[in-house]
N, C-alpha and C. Protein backbone atom coordinates (compact mmCIF):
# COMPACT_ATOMS: atom_id res chain seq x y z
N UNK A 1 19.50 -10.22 -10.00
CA UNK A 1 18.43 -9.38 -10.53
C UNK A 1 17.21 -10.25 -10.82
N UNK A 2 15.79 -9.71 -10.21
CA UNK A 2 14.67 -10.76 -10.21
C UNK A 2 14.51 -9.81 -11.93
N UNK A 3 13.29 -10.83 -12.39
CA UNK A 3 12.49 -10.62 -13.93
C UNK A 3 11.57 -9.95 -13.69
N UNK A 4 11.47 -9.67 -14.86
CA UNK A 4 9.74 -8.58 -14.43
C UNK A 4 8.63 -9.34 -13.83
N UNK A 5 8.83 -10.87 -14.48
CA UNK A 5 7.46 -11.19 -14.00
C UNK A 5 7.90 -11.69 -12.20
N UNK A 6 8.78 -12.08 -11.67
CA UNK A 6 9.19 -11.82 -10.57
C UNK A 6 8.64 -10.62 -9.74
N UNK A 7 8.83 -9.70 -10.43
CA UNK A 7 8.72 -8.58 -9.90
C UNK A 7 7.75 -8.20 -9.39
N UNK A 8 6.36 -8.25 -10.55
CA UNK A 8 5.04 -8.62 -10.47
C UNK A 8 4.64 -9.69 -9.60
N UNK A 9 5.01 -10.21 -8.84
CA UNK A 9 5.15 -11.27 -8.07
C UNK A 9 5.01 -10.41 -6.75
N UNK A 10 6.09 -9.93 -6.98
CA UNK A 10 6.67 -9.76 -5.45
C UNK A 10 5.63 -7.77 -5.30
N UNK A 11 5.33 -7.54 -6.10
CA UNK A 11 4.11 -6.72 -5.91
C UNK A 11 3.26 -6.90 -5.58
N UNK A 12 2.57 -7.89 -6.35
CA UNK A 12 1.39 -8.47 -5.86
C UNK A 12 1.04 -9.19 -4.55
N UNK A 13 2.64 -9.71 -3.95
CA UNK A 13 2.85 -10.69 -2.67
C UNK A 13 2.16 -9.33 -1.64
N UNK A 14 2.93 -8.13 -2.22
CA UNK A 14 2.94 -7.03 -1.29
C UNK A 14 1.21 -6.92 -0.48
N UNK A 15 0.74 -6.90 -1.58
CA UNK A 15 -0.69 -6.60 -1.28
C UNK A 15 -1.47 -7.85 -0.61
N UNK A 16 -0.79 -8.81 -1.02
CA UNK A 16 -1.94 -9.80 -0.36
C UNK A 16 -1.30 -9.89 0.93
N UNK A 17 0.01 -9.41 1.26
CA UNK A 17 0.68 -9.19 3.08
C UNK A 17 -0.24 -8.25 3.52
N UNK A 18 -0.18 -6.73 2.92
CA UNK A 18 -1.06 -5.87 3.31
C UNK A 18 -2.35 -6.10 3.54
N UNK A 19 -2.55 -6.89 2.89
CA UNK A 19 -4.57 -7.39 3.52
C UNK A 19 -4.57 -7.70 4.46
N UNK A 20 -3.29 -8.74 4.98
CA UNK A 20 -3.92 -9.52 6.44
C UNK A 20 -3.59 -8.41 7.50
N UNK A 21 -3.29 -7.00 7.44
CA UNK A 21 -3.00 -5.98 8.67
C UNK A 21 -1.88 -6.44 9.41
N UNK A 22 -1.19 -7.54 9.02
CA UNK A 22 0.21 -7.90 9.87
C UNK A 22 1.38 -6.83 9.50
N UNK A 23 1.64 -5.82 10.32
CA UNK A 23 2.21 -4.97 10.02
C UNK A 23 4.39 -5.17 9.87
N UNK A 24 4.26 -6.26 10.90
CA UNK A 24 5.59 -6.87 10.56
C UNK A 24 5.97 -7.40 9.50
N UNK A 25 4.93 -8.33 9.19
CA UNK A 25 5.17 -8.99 7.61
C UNK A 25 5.47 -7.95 6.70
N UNK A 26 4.51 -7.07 6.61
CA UNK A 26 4.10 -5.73 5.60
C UNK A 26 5.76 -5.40 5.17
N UNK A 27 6.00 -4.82 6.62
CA UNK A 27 7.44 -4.23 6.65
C UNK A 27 8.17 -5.39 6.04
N UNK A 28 8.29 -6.76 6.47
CA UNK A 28 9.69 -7.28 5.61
C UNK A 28 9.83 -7.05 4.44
N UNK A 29 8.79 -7.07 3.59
CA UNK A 29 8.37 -6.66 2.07
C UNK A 29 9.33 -6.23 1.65
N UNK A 30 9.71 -4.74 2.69
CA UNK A 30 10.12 -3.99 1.67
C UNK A 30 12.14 -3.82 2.60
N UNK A 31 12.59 -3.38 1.46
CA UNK A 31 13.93 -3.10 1.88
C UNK A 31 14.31 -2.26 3.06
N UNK A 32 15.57 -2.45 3.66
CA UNK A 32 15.45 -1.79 4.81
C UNK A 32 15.54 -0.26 4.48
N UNK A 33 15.77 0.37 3.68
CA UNK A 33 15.70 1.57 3.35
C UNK A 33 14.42 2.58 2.17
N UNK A 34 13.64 1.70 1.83
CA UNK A 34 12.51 1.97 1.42
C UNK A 34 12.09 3.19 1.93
N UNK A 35 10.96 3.96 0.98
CA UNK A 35 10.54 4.88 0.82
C UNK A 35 9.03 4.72 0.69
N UNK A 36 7.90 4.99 0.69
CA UNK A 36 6.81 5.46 0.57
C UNK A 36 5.96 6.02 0.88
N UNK A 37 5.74 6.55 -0.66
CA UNK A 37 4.81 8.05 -0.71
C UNK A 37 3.22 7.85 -1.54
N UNK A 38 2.82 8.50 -0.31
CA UNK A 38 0.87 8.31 -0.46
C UNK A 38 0.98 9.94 -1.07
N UNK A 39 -0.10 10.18 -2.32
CA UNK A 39 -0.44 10.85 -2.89
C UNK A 39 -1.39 12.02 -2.10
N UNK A 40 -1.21 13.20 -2.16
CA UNK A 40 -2.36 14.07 -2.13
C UNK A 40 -1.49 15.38 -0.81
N UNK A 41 -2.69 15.74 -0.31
CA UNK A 41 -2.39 16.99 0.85
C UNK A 41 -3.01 16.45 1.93
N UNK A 42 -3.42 15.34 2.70
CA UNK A 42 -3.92 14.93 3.15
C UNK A 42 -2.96 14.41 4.59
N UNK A 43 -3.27 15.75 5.29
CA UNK A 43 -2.09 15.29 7.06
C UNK A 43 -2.69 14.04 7.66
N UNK A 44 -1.34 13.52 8.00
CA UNK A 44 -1.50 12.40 8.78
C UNK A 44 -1.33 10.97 7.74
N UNK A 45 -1.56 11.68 6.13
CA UNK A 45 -1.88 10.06 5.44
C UNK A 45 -1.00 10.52 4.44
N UNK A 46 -1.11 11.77 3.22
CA UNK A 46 0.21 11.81 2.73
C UNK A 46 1.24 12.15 3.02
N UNK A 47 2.52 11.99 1.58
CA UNK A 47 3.34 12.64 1.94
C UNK A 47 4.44 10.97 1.51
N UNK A 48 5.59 11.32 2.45
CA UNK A 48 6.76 10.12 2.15
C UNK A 48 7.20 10.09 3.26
N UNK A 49 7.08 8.07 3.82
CA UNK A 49 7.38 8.08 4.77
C UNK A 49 8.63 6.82 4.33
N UNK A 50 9.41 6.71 5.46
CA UNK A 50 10.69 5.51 5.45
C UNK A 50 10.16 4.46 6.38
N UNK A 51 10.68 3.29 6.36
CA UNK A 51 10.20 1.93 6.60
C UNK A 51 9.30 2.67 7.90
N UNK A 52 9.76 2.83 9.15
CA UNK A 52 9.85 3.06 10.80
C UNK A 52 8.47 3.74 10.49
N UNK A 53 8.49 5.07 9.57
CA UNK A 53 7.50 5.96 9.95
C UNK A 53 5.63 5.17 9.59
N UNK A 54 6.06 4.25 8.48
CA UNK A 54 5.65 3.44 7.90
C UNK A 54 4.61 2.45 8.85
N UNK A 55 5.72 2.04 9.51
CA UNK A 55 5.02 0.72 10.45
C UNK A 55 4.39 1.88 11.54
N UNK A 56 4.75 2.77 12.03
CA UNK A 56 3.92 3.82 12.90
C UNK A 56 2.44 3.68 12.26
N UNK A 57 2.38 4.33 10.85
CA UNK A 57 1.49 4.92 10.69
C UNK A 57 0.24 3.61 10.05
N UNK A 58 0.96 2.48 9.98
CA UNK A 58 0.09 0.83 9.63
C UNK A 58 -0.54 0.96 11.08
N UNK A 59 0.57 0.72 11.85
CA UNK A 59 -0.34 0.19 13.74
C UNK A 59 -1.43 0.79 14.16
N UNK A 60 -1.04 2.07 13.92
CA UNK A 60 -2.12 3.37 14.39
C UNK A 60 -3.39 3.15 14.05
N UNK A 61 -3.52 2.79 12.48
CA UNK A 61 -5.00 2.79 11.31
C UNK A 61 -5.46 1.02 11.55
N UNK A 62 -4.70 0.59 12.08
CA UNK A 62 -5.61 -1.09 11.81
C UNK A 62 -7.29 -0.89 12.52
N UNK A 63 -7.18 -0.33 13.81
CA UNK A 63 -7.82 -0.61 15.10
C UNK A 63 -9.34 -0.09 14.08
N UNK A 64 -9.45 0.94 13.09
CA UNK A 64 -10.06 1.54 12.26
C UNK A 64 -11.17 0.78 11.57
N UNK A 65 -10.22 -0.33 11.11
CA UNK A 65 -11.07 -1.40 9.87
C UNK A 65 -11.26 -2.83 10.94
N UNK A 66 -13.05 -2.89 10.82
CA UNK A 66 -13.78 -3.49 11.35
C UNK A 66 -12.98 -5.02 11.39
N UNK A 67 -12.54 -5.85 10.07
CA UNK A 67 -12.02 -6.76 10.19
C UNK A 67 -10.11 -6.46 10.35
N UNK A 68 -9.82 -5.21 10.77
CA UNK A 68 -8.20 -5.08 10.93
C UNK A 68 -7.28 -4.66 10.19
N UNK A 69 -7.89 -4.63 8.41
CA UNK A 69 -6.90 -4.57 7.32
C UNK A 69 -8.16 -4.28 6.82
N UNK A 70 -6.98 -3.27 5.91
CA UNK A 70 -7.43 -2.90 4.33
C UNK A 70 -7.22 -3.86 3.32
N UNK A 71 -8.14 -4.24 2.62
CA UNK A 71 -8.10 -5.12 1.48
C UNK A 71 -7.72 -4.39 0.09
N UNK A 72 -6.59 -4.90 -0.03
CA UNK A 72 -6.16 -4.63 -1.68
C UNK A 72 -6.09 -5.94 -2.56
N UNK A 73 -7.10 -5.19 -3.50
CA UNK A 73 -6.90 -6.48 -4.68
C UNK A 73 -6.18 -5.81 -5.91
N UNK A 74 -5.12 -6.46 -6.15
CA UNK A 74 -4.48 -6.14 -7.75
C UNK A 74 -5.85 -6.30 -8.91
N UNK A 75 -5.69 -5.57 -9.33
CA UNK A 75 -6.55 -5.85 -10.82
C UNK A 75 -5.49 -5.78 -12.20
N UNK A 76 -4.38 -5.45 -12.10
CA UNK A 76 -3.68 -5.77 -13.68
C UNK A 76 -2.25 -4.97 -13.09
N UNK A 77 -1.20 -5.70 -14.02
CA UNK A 77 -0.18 -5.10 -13.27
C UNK A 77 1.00 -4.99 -15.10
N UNK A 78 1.57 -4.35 -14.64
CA UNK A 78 2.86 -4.70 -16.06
C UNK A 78 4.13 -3.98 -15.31
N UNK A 79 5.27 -4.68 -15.56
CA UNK A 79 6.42 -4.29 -15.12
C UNK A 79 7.62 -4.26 -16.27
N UNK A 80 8.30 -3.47 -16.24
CA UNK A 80 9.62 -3.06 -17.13
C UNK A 80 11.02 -3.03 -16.13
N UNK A 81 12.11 -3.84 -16.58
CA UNK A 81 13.06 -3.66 -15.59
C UNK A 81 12.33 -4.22 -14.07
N UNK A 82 13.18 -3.22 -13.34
CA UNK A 82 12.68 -3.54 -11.98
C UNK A 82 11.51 -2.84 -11.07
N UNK A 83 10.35 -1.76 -12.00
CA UNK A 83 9.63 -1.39 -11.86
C UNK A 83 8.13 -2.03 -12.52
N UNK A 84 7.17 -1.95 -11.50
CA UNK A 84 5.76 -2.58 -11.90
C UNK A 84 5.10 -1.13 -11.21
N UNK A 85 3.78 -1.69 -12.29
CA UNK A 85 3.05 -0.60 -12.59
C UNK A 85 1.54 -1.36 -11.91
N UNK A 86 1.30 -0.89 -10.82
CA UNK A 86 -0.21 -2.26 -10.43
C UNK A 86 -1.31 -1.34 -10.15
N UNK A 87 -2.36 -1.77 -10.78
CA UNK A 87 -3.41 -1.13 -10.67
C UNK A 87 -4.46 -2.25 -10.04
N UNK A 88 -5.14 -1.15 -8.71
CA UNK A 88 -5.74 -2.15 -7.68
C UNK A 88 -6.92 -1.35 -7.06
N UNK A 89 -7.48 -2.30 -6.15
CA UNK A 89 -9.13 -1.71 -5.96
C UNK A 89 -8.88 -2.23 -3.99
N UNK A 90 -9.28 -1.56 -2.97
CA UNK A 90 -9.22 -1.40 -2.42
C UNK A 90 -10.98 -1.23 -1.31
N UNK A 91 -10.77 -2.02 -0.17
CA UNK A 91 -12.15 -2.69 0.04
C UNK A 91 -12.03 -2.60 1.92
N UNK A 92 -12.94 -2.25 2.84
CA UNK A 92 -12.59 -2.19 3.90
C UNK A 92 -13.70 -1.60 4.76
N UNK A 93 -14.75 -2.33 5.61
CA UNK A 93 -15.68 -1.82 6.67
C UNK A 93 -15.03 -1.16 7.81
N UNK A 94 -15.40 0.16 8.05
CA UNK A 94 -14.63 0.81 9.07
C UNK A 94 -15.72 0.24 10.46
N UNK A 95 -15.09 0.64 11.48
CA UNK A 95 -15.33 0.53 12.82
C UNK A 95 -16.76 1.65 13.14
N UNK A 96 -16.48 2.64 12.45
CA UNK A 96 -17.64 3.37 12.66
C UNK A 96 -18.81 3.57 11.67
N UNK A 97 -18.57 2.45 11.04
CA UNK A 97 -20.06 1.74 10.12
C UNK A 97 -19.45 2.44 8.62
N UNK A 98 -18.82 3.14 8.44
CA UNK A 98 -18.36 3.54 6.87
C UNK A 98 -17.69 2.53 6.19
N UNK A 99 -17.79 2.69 4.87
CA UNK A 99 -17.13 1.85 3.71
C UNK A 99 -16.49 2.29 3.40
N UNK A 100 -15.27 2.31 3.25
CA UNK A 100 -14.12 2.51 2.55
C UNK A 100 -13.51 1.97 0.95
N UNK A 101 -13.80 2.49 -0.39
CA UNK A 101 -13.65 1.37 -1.39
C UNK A 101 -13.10 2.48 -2.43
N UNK A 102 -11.79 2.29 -3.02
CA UNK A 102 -10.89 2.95 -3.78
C UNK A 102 -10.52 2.36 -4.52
N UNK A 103 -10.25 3.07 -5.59
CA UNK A 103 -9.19 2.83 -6.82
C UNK A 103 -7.47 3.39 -6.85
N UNK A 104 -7.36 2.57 -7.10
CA UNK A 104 -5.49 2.72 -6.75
C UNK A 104 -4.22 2.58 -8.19
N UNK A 105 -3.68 3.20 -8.16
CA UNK A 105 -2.19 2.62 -9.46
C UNK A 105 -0.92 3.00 -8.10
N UNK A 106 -0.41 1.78 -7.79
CA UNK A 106 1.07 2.08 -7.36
C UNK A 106 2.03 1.51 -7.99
N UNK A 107 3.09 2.38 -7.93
CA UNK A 107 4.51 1.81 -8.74
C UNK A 107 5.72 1.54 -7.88
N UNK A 108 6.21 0.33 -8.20
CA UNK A 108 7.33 -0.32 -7.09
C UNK A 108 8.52 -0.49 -7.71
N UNK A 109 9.49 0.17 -6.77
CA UNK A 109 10.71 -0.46 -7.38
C UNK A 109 11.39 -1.14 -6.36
N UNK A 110 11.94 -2.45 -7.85
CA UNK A 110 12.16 -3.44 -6.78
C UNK A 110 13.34 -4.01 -7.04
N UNK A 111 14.39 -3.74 -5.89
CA UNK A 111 15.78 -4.44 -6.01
C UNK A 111 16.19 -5.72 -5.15
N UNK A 112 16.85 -6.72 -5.66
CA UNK A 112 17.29 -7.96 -5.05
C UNK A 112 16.11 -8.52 -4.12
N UNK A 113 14.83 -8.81 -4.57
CA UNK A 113 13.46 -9.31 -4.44
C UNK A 113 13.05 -8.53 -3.42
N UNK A 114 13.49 -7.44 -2.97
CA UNK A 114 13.03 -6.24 -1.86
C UNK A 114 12.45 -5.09 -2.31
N UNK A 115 11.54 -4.32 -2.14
CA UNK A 115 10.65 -3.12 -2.31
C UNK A 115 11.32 -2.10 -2.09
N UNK A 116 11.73 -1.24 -2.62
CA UNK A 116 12.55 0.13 -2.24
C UNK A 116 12.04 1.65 -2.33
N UNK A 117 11.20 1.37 -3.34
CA UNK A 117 10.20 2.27 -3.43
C UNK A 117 8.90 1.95 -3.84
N UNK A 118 7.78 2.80 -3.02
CA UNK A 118 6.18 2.87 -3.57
C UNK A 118 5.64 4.08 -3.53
N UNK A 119 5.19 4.56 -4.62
CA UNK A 119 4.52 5.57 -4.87
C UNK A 119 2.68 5.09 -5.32
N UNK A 120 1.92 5.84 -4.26
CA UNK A 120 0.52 5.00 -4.10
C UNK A 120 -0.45 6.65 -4.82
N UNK A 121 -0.85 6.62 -5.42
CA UNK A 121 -1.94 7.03 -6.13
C UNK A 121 -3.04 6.68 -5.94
N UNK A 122 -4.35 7.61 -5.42
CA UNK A 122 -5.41 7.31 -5.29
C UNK A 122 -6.89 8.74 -5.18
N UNK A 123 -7.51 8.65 -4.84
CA UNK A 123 -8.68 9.32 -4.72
C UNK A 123 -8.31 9.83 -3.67
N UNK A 124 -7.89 10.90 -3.22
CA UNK A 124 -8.10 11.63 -2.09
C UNK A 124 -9.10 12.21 -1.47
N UNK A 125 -10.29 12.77 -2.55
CA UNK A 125 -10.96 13.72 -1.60
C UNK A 125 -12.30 12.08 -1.05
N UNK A 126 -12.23 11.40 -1.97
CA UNK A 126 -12.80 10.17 -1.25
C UNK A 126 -12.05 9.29 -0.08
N UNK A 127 -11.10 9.60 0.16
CA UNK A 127 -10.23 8.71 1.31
C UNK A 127 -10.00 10.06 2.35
N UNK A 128 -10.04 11.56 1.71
CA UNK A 128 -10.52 12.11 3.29
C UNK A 128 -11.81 12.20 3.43
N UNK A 129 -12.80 11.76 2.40
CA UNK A 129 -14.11 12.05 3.30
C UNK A 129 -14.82 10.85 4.13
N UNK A 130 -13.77 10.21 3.93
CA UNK A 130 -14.45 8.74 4.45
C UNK A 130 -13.50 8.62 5.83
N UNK A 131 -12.28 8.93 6.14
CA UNK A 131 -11.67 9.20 7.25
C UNK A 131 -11.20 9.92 7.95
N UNK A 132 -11.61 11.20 7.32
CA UNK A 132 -11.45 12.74 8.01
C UNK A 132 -12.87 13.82 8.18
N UNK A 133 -13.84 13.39 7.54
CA UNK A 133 -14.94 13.92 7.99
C UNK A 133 -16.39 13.34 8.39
């Protein structure tokens, strides 16, 4: 069993994988049976996906962001047990000249230093108007 501050660790690792758009790395992150769910009504982006549907839906969106990846920066995190609580800001020039820049809280649970679950919270009607209209 990792520590909380472990834990927070291995959250935070998450995001700085997710910046570089390496979608393989991304995936080792997390356990082979992982879960995550993007917030809102938003086809194509929310909803709950499992590792596979996951790396689909990373490959698809890189080609999007001018430098390849979405940038997530942690801004403060606290964890209990094997759950962290990270609150993060989110940064990214699209391909078709838009900015992309969000506020985020996701919560991870994390077993035997692997990701099993993420639940991502964010601004929706600003993340569809910036990539759906």
């Amino acid at each position: 069993m990792t520590t909380p501050e472990q834990n927070i660790e291995i959250a935070n690792n998450f995001a700085k994988v997710f910046s570089t758009g390496d979608v393989d790395a991304i995936l080792d992150c997390l356990h082979p049976d992982a879960t995550y769910w993007v917030s809102g009504q938003i086809e194509g982006m929310s909803g709950t996906y499992d590792k596979e549907r996951l790396g689909e839906l990373l490959r698809g969106v890189t080609s999007i962001y001018k430098e390849g990846a979405l940038q997530i920066t942690p801004t403060g995190a606290i964890a209990q047990g094997d759950r962290v609580a990270v609150e993060a800001e989110s940064y990214a020039e699209l391909t078709n000249g838009r900015v992309y820049q969000n506020q985020y809280h996701f919560l991870f649970d994390i077993a035997d230093g692997k990701i099993v679950r993420v639940k991502e919270y964010m601004d929706t009607k600003h993340a569809y108007d910036i990539f759906y209209s």
